[in-house]
N, C-alpha and C. Protein backbone atom coordinates (compact mmCIF):
# COMPACT_ATOMS: atom_id res chain seq x y z
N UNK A 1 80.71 80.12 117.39
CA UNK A 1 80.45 81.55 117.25
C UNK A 1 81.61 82.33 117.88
N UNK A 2 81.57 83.56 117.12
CA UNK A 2 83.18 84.36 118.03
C UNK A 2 82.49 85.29 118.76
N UNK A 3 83.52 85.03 119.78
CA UNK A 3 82.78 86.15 120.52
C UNK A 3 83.06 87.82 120.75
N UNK A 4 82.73 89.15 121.31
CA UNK A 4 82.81 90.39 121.09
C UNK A 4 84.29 90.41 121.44
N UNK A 5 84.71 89.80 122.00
CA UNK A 5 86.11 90.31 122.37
C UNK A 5 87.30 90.09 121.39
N UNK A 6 86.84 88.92 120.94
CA UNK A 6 87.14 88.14 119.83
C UNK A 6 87.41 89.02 118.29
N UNK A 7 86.39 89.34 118.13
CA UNK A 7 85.71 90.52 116.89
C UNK A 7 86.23 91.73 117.07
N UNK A 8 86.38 92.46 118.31
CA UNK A 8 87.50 93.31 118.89
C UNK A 8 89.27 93.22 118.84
N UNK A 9 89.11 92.32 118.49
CA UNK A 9 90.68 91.57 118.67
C UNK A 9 90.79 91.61 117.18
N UNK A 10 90.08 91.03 116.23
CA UNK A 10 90.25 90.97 114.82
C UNK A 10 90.38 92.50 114.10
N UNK A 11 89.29 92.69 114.38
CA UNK A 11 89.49 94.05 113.97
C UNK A 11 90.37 95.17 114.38
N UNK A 12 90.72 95.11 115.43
CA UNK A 12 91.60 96.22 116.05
C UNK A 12 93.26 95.63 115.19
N UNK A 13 93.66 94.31 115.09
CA UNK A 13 94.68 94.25 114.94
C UNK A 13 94.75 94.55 112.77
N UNK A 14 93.13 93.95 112.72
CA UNK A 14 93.14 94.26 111.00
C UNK A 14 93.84 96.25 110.29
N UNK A 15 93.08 96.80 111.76
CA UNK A 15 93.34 98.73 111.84
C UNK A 15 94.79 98.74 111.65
N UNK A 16 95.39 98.09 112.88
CA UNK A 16 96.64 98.47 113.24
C UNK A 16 97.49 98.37 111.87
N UNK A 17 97.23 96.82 111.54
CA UNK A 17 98.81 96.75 110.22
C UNK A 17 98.37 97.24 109.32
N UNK A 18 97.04 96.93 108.78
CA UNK A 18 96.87 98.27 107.48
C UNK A 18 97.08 99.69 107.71
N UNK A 19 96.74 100.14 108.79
CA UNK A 19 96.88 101.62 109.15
C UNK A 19 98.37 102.10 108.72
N UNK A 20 99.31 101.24 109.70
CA UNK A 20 100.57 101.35 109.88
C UNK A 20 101.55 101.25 108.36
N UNK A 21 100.99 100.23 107.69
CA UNK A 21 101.76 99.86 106.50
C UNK A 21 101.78 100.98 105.64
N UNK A 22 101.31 101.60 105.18
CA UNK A 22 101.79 103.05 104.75
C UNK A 22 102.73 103.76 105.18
N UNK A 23 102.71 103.92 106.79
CA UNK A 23 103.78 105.17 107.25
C UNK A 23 105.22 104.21 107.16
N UNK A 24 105.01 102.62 107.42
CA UNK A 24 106.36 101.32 107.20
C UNK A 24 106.94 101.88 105.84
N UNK A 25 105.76 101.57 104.92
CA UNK A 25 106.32 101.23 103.83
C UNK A 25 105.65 101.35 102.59
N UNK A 26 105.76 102.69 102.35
CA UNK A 26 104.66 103.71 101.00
C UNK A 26 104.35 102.68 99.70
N UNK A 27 106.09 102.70 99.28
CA UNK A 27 105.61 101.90 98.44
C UNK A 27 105.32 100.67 97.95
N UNK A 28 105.60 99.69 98.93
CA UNK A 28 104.53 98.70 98.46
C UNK A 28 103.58 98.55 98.61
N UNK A 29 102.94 99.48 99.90
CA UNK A 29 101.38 99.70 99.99
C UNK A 29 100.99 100.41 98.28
N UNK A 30 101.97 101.53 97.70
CA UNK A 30 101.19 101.84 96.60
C UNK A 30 101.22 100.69 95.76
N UNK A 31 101.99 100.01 95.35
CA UNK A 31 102.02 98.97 94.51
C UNK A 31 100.92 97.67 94.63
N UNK A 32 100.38 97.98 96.09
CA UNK A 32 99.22 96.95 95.92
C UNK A 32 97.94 97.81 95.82
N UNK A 33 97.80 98.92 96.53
CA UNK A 33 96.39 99.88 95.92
C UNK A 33 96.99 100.72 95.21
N UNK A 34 97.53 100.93 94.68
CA UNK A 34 97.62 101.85 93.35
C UNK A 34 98.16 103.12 93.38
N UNK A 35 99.02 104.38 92.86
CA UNK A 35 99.58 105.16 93.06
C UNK A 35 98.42 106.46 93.81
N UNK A 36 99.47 107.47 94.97
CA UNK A 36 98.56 107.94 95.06
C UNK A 36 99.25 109.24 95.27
N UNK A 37 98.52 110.81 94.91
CA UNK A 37 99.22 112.12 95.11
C UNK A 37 99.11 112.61 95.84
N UNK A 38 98.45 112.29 96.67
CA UNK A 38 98.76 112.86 98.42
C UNK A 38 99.07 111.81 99.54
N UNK A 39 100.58 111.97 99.68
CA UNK A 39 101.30 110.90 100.72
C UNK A 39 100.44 111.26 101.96
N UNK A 40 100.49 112.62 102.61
CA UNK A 40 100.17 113.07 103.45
C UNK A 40 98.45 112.32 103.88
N UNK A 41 97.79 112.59 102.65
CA UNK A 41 96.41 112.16 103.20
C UNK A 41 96.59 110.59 103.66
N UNK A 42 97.50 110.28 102.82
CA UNK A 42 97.43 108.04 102.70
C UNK A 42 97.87 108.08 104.35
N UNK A 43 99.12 108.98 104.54
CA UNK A 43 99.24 108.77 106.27
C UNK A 43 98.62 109.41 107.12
N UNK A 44 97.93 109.86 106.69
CA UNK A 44 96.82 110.56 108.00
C UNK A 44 95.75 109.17 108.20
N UNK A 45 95.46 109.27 107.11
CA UNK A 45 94.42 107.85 106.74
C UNK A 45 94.79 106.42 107.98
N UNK A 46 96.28 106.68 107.59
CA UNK A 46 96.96 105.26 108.24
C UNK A 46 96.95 105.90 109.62
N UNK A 47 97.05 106.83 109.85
CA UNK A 47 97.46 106.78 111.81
C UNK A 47 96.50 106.79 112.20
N UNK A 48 95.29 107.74 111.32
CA UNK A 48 93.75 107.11 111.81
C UNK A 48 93.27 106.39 112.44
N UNK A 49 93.31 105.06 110.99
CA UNK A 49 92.93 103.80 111.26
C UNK A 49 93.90 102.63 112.29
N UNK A 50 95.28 103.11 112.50
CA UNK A 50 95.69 102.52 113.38
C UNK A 50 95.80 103.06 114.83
N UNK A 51 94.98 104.62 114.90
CA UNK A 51 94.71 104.71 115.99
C UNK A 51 93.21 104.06 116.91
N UNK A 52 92.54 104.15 115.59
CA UNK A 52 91.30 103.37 116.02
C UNK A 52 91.50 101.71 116.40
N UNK A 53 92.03 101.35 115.70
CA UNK A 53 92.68 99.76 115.96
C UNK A 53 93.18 99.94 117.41
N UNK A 54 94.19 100.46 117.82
CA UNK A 54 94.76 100.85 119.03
C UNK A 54 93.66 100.75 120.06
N UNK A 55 92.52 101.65 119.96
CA UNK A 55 91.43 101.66 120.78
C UNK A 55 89.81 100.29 121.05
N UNK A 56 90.56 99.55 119.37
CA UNK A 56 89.62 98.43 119.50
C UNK A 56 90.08 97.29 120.82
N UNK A 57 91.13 97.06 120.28
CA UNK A 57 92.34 96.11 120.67
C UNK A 57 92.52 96.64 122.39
N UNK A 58 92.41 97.46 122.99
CA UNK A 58 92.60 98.13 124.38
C UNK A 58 91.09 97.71 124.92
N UNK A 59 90.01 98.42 124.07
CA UNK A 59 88.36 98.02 125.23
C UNK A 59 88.77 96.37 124.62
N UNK A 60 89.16 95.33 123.87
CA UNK A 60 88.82 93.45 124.18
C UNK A 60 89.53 93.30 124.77
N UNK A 61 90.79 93.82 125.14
CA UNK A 61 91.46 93.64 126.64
C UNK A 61 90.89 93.98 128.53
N UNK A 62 89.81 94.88 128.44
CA UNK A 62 89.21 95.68 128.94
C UNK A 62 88.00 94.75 129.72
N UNK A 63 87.04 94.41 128.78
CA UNK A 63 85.46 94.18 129.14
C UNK A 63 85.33 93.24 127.91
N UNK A 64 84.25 91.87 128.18
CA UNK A 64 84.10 91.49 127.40
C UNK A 64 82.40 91.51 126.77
N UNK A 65 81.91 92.53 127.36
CA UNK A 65 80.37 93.09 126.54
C UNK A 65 80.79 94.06 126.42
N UNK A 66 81.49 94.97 126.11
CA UNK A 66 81.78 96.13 125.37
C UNK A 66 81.31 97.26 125.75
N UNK A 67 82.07 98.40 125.34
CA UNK A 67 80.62 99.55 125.75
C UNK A 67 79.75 100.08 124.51
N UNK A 68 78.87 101.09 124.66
CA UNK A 68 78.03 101.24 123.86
C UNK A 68 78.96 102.03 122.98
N UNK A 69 79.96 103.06 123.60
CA UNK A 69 80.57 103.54 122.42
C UNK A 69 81.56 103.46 121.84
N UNK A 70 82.59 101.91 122.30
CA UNK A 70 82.90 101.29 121.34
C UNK A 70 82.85 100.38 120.30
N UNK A 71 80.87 100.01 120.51
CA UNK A 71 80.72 99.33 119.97
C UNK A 71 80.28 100.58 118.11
N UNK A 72 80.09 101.48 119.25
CA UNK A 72 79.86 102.79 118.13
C UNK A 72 80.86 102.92 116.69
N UNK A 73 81.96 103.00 117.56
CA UNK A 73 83.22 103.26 116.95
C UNK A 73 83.66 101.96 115.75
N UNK A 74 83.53 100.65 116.27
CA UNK A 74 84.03 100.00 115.84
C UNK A 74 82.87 99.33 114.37
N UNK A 75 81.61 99.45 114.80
CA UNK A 75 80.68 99.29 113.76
C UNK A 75 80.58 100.59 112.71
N UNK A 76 80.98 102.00 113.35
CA UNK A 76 81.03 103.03 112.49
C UNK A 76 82.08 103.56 111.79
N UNK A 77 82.88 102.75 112.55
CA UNK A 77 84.27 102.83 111.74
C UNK A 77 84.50 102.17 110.19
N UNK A 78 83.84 100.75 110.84
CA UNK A 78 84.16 99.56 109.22
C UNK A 78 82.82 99.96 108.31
N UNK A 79 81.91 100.32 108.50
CA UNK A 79 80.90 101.35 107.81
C UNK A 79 81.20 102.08 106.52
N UNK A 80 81.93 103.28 107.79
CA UNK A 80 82.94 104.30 106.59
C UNK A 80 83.74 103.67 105.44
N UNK A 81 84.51 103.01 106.30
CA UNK A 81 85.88 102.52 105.25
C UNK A 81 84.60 101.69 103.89
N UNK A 82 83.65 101.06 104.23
CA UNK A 82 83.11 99.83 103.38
C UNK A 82 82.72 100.85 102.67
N UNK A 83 81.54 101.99 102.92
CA UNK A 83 81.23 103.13 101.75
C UNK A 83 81.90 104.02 101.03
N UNK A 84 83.16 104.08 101.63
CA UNK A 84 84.45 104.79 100.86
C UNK A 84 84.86 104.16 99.76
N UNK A 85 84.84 102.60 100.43
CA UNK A 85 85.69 101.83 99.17
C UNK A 85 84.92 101.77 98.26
N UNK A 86 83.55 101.29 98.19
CA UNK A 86 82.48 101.04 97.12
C UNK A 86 82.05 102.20 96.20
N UNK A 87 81.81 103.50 97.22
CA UNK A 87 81.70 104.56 96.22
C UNK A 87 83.02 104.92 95.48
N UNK A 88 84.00 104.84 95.88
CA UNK A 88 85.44 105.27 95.29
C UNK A 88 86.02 104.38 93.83
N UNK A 89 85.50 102.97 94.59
CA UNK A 89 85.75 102.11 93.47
C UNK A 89 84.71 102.25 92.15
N UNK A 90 83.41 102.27 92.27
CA UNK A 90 82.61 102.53 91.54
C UNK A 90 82.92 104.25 90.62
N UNK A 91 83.10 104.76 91.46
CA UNK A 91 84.03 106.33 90.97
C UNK A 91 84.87 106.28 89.49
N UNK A 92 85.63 104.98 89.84
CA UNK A 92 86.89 104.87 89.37
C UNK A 92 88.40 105.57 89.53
N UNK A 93 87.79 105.96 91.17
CA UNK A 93 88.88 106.83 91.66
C UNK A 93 89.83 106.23 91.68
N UNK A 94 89.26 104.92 92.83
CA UNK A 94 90.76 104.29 93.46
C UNK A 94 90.48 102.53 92.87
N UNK A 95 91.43 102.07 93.33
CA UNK A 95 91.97 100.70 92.76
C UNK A 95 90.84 99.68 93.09
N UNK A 96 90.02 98.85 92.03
CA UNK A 96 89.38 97.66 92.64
C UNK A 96 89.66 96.69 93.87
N UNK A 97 90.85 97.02 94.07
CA UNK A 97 91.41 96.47 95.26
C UNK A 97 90.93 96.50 96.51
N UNK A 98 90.34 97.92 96.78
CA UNK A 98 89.91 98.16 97.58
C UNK A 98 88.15 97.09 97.94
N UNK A 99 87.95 96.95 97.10
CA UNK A 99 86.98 95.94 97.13
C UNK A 99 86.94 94.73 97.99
N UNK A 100 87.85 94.48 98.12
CA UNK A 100 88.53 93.37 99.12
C UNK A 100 88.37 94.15 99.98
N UNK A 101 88.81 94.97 100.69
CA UNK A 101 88.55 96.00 101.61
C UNK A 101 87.37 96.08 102.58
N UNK A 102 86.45 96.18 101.35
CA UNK A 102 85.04 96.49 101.77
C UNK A 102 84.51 95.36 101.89
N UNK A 103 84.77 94.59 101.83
CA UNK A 103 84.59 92.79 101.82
C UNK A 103 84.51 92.37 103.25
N UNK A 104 86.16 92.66 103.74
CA UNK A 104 86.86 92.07 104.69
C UNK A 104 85.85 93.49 106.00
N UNK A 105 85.46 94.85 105.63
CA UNK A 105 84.75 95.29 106.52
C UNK A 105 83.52 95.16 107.04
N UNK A 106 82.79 94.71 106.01
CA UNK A 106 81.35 94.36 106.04
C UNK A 106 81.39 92.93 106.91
N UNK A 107 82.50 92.11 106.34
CA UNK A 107 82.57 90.90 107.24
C UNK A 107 83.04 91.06 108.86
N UNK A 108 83.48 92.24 108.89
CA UNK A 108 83.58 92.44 110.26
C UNK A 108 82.66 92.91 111.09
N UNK A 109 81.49 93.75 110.27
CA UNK A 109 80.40 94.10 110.75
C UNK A 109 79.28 92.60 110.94
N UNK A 110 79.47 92.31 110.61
CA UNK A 110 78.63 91.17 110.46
C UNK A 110 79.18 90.23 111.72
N UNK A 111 80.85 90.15 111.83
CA UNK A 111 81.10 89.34 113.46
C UNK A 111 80.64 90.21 114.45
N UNK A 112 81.13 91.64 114.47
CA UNK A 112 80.48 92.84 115.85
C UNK A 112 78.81 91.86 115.82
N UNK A 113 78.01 91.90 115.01
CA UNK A 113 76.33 91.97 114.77
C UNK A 113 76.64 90.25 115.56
N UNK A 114 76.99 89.26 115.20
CA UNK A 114 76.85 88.07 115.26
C UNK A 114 77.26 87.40 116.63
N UNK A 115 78.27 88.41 117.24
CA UNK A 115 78.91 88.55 118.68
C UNK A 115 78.04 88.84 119.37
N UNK A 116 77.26 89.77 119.41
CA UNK A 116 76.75 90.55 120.52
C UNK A 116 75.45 90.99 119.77
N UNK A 117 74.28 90.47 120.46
CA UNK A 117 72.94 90.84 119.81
C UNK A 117 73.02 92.49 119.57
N UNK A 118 73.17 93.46 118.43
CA UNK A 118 73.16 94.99 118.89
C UNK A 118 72.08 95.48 118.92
């Protein structure tokens, strides 16, 4: 079994390089999710999520039972992103790709849940 710090560690570093890979490098992030007309939102999006990563990755360095409100953050974080992607994809807004996305978040909700009785 992994443990919270563990699941903290995964996820914070999963925030960081996706977050980041946009402001690196636009376009091959567009070339794998798909073109998009507001740069600005894709990098807000990205410093976001790699600021939240930043803050996962800092409390599993920290404590290894967590606090209540990063456990907030980090279960309400991969939440969002998982209902963004599913309604968006279903939309036909944004790229099936994102599906993987919501995959890889739900599976992270599921280590937070599997770590640490919540």
């Amino acid at each position: 079994m992994i443990s919270l710090k563990q699941a903290l560690r995964l996820q914070g570093l999963y925030y960081l390089v996706t977050g980041l890979w946009p402001l690196i490098h636009l376009a091959s992030f567009e070339a794998v999710t798909g073109p998009k007309t507001d740069d600005w939102l894709v990098k807000m999006v990205g410093l976001l999520a790699a600021a939240i990563g930043a803050a996962l990755l800092t409390a599993a360095r920290q404590s290894s039972r967590g606090s209540s409100e990063i456990l907030v953050l980090a279960v309400g974080s991969a939440g969002a992103f998982a209902a963004v992607d599913v309604w968006y994809v279903l939309q036909g807004a944004i790229a099936k790709v994102y599906l993987a996305d919501a995959a890889v978040e739900i599976g992270l909700i599921v280590l937070l849940f599997s770590s640490r009785r919540l």
